[in-house]
Structure formats: C-alpha cells, structure tokens
Protein backbone atom coordinates (compact mmCIF):
# COMPACT_ATOMS: atom_id res chain seq x y z
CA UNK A 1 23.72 142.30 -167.30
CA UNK A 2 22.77 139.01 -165.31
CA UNK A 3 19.85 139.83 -163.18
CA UNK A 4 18.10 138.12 -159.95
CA UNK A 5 15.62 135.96 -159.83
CA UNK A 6 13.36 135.34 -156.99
CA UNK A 7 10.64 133.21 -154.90
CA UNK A 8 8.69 133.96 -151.82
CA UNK A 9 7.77 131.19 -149.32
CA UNK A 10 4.39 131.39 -147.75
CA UNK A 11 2.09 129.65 -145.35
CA UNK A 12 -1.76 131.10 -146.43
CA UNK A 13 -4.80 129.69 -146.69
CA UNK A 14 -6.93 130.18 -149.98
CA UNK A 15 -10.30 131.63 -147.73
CA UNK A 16 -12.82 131.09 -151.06
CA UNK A 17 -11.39 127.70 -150.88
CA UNK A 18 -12.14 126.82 -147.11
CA UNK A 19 -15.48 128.64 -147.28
CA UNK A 20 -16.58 125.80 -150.27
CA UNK A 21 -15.01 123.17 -148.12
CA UNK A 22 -16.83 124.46 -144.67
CA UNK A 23 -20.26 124.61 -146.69
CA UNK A 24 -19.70 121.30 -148.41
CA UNK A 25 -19.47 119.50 -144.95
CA UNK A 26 -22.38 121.59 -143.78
CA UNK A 27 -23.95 120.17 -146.39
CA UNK A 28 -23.19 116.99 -146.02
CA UNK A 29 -23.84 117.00 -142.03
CA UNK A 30 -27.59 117.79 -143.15
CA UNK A 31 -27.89 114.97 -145.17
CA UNK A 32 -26.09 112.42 -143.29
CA UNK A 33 -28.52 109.94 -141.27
CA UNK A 34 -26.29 109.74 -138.29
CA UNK A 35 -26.84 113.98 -137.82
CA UNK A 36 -30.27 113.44 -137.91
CA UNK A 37 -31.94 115.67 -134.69
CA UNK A 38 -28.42 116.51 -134.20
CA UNK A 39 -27.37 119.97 -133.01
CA UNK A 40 -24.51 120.12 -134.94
CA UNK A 41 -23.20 123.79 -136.24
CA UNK A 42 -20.24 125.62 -137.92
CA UNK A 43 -18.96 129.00 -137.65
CA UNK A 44 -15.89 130.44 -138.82
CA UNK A 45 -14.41 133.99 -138.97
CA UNK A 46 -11.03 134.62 -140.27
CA UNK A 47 -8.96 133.19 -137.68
CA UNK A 48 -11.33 130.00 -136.48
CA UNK A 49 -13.37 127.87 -136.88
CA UNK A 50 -15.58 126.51 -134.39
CA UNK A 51 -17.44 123.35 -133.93
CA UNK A 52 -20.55 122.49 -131.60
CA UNK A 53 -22.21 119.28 -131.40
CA UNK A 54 -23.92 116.63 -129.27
CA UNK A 55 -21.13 114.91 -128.05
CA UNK A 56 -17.50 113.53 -128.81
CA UNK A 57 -18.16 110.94 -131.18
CA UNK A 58 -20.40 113.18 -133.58
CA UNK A 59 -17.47 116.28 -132.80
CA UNK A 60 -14.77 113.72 -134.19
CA UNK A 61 -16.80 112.74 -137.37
CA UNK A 62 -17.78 116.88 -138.17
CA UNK A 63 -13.73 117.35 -137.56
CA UNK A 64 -12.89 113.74 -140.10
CA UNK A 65 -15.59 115.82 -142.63
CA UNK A 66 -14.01 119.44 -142.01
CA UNK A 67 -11.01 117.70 -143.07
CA UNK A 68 -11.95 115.46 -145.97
CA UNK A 69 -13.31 118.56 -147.77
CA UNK A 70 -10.36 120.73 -147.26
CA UNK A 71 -8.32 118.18 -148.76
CA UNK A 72 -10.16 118.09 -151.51
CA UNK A 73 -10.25 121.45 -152.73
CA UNK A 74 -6.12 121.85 -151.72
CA UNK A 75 -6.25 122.94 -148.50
CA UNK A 76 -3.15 121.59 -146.34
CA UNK A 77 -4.50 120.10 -143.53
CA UNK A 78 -1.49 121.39 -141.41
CA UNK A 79 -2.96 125.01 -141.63
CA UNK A 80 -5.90 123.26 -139.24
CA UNK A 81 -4.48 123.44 -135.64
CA UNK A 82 -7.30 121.56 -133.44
CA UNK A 83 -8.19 122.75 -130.27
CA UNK A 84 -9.32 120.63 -127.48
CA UNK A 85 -12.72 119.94 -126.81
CA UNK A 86 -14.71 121.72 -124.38
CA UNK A 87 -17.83 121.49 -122.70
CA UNK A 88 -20.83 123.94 -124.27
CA UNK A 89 -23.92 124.53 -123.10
CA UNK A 90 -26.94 122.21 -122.61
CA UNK A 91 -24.53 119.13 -122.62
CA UNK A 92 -23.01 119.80 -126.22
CA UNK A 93 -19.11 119.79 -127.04
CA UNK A 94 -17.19 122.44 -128.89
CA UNK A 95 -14.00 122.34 -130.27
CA UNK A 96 -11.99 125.34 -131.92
CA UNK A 97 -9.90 124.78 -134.89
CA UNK A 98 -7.40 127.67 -135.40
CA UNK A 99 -6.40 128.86 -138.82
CA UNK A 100 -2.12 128.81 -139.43
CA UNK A 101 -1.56 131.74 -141.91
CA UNK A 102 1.13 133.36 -142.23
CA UNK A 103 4.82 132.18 -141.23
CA UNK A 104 5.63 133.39 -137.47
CA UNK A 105 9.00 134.88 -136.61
CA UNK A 106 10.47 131.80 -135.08
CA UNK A 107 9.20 129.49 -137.79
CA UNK A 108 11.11 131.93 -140.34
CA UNK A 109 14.33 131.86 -138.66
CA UNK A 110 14.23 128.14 -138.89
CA UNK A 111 12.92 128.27 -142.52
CA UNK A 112 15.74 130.62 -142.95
CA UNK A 113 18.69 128.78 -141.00
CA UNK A 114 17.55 125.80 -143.31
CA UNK A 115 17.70 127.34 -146.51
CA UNK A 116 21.44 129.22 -145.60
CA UNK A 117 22.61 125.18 -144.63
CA UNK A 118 21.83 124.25 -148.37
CA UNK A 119 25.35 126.05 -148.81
CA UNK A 120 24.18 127.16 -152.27
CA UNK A 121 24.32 130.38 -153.71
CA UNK A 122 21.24 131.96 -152.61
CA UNK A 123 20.13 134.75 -150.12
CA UNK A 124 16.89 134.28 -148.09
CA UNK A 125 15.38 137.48 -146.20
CA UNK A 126 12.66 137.58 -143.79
CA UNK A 127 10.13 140.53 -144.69
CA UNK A 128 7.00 140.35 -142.48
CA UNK A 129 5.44 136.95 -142.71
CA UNK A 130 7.19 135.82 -145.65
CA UNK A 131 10.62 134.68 -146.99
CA UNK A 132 11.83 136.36 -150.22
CA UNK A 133 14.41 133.59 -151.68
CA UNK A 134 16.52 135.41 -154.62
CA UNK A 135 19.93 134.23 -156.41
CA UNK A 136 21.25 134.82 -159.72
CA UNK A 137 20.53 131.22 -161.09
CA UNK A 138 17.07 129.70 -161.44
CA UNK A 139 18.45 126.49 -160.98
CA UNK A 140 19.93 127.48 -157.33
CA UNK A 141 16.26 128.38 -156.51
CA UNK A 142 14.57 125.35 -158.02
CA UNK A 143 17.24 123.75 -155.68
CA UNK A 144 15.94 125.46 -152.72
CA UNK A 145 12.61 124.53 -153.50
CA UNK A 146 13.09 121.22 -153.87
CA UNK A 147 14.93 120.52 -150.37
CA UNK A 148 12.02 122.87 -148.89
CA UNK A 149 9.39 120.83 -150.50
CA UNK A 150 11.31 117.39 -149.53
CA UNK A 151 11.58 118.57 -145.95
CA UNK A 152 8.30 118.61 -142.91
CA UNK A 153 7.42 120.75 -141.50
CA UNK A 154 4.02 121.45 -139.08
CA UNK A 155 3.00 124.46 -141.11
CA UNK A 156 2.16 124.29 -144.84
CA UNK A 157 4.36 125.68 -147.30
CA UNK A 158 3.26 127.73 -150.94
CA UNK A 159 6.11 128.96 -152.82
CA UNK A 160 5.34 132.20 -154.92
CA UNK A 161 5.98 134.82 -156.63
CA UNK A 162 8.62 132.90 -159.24
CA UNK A 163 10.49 135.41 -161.71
C-alpha cells in the first residue's frame, strides 16, 4: 500500500521570537549614547509594530536595530513591511511596521501556479492561509522544496508539517 506524503508551506512569524528581538533593541536603545534624552518608544500588538522618536535620523537607526535583532533570532526580515513615516505629536516621527503572517489568497495562487509549472508529480491545495503540498514520493516533494526555497519571493516562506 504506497501512501502520501506531505508538506505545508507557510508564511508565520515565531511571536516569542520577535518579542526577544523587540526587547533586545529596547534594550539596546537605552543604553546607546546617541538615545540619550531621546523619546524613543516601541509598541507592538499582534499585527504592528510601531515606532516613535525624535526625528528621521534616530527613526531609521531604531528601524536598522528592529531589524538587526530579528535577524538574529531567525526572523525573516520580509515578514517586516515598513510603513512610511508620519508626523506625531510634539515634533516626533512615527513609523508603523506591519507584521506579514499568513499567505494571502493571491500570493497562494501564485505559490500554487508555481509549484503545478514544476511539472512533477505533486498536488498543491490551498486550505486557508496555507498550502498543503502532498505526492506519493518524498523525493518529488524535496523537489518542490527546493525550487520554492531557490525562488524570491516578498513574503517569507517556512515549510512544515513533513511526513
């Protein structure tokens, strides 16, 4: 009896992972000389996060920080989709950085079209805000992750759910 395997294809974002990374550049905007008598703050919830500081320059260097850390600890930086900057009050700048997570309808269909143009034996189905890959031959899907991994996209990718 030869059985399926199967892989899902995601676009999250680890949120324990981004919290460390969010309080690590907090930290480090405390200690940093050039933040000194700065107002410079960070808030996120689960869809944003959102940056006010004195101006540009310092907004630039919090995002360069923001960034730095989530590299770090394995965020994708692709899942970060910067806003533009926008005047606050009492002369400061704020910028909102939107969380990707999640793979939107459109971006599936392409994911999907993509993996169906590999013209290998393999079925991909969208279900919600994943793709479930399956085949009867591991090596087809290893395939399929390969080409997936080789391609670029502006979203992140995280391939799951192997058996």
């Amino acid at each position: 009896m030869a059985s399926d395997f199967s892989f899902d294809v995601v676009s999250k974002i680890d949120r324990q992972e981004l919290d460390n990374a969010l309080n690590q550049a907090r930290k480090e905007i405390e200690s940093r000389f050039d933040f000194k008598n700065s107002k410079t703050e960070i808030t996120s919830d689960d869809k944003t996060i959102t940056i006010v500081s004195d101006d540009e320059l310092k907004m630039k260097n919090v995002v360069d920080i923001i960034q730095a850390k989530a590299i770090k600890r394995g965020i994708d930086i692709k899942a970060l989709e910067l806003g533009k900057v926008d005047s606050a009050a009492l002369g400061a700048v704020r910028q909102v950085i939107t969380l990707r997570n999640g793979l939107p309808k459109d971006k599936s269909k392409i994911l999907a079209e993509k993996i169906r143009s590999l013209k290998l034996k393999v079925t991909s189905q969208i279900q919600d805000e994943q793709i479930r890959v399956t085949s009867k031959s591991k090596d087809d899907l290893q395939k399929v992750m390969n080409e997936l991994k080789a391609m670029t996209f502006d979203f992140p990718l995280q391939f799951v759910n192997y058996r």
